[in-house]
C-alpha atoms as a PDB file:
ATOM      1  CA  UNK A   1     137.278  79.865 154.104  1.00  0.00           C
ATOM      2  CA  UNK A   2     134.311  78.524 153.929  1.00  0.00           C
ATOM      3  CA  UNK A   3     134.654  74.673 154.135  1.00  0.00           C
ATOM      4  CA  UNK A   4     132.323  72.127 152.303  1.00  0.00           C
ATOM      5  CA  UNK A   5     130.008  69.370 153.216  1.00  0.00           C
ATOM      6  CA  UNK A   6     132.816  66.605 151.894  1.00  0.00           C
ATOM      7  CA  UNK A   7     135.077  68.406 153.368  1.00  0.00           C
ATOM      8  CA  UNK A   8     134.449  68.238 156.102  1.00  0.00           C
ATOM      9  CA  UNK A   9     133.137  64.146 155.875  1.00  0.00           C
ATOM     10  CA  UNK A  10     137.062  63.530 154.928  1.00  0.00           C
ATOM     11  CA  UNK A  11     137.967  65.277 158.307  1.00  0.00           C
ATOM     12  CA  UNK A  12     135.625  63.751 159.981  1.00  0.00           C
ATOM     13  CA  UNK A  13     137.026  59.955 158.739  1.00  0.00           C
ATOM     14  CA  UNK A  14     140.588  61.292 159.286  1.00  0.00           C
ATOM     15  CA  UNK A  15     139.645  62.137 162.759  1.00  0.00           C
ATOM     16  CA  UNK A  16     138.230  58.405 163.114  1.00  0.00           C
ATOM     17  CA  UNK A  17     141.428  56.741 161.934  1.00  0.00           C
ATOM     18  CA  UNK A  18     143.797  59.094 163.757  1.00  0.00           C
ATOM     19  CA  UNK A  19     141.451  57.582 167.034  1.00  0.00           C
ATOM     20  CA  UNK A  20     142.252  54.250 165.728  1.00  0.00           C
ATOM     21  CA  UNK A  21     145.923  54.882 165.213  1.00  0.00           C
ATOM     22  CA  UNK A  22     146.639  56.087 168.422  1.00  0.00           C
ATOM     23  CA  UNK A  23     146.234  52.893 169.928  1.00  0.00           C
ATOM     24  CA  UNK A  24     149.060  51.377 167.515  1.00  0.00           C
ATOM     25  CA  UNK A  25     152.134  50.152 169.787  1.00  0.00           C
ATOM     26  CA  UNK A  26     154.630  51.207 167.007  1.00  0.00           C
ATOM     27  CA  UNK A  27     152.786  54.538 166.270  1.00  0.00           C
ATOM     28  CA  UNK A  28     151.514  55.785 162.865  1.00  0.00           C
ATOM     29  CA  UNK A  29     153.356  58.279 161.069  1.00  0.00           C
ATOM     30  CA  UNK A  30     153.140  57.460 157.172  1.00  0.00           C
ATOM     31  CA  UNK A  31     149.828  57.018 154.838  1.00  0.00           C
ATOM     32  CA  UNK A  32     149.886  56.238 152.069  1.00  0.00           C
ATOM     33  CA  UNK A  33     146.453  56.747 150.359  1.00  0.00           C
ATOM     34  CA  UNK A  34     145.882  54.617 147.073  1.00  0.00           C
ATOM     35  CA  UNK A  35     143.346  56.035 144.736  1.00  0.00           C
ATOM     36  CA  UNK A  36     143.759  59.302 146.269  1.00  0.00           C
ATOM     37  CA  UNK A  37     141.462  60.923 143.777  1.00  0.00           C
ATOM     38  CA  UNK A  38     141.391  65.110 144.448  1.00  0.00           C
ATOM     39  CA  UNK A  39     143.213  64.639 147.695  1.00  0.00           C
ATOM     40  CA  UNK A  40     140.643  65.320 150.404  1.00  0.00           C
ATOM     41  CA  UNK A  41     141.439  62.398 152.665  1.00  0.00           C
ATOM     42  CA  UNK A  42     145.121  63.015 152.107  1.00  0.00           C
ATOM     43  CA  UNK A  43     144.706  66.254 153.007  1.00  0.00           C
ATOM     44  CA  UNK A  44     142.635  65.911 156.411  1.00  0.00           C
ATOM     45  CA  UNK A  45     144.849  63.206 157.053  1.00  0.00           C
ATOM     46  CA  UNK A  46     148.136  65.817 156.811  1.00  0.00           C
ATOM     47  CA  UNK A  47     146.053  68.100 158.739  1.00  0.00           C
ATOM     48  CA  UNK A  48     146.486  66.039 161.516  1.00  0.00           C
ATOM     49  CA  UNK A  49     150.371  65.695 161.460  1.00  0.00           C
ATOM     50  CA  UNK A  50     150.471  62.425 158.816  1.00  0.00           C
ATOM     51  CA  UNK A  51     152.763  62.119 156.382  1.00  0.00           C
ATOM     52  CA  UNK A  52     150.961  61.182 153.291  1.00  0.00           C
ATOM     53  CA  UNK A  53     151.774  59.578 150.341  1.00  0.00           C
ATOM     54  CA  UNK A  54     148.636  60.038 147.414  1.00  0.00           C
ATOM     55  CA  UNK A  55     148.593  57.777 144.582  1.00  0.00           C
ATOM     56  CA  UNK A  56     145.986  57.693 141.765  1.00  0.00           C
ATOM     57  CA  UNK A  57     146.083  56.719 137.784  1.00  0.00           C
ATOM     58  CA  UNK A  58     144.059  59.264 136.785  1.00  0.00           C
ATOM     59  CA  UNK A  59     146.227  62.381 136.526  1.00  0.00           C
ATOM     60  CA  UNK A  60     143.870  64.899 136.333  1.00  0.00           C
ATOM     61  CA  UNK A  61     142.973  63.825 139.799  1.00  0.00           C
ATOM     62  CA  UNK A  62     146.615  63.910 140.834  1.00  0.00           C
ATOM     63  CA  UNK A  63     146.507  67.260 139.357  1.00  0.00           C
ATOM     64  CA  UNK A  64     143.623  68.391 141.472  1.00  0.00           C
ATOM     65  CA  UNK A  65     145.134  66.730 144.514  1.00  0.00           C
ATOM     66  CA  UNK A  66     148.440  68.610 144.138  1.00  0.00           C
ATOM     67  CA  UNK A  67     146.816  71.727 144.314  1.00  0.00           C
ATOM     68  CA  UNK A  68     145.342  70.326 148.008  1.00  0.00           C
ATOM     69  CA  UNK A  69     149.414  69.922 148.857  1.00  0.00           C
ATOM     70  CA  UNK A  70     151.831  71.587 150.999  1.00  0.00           C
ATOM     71  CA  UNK A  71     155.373  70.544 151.668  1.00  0.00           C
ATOM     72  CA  UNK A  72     155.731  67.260 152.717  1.00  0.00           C
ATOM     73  CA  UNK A  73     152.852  65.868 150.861  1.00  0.00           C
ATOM     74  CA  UNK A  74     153.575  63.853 148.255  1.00  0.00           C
ATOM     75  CA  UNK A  75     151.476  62.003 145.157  1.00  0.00           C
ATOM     76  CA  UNK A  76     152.346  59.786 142.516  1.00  0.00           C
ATOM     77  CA  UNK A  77     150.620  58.520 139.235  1.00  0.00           C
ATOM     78  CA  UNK A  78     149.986  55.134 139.640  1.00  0.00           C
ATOM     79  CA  UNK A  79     151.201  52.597 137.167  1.00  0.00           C
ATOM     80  CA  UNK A  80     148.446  50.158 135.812  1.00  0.00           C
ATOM     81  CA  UNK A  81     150.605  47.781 134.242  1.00  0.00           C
END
């Protein structure tokens, strides 16, 4: 699989705050990523053993997003009211 240029930006972030959460005393298990869009930080951020949480108003994005998923991911429509 060939991966793209944003793809591979996302992994690149989610490699940056993985860094970052390493360093937290109580650890860092759960994301949850608001305006999660199509999912690629969500994903990267799985990738790297985070249990992720996506939530976005548009679903068409969520839609997109859930086809990024794999157990244990999870994604919501967000509520705007």
């Amino acid at each position: 699989m060939t991966r793209s240029w944003s793809t591979h930006r996302h992994d690149t972030w989610a490699a940056y705050l993985d860094d970052q959460w390493r360093g937290d005393p109580d650890g860092v298990h759960t994301v949850l990523d608001l305006c999660c869009g199509t999912g690629l930080m969500s994903a990267a951020l799985a990738r790297l053993g985070y249990q992720v949480t996506g939530v976005d108003d548009s679903l068409p994005m969520l839609a997109r997003a859930r086809r990024r998923a794999w157990p244990g991911r999870r994604s919501a429509p967000a509520d705007p009211s």
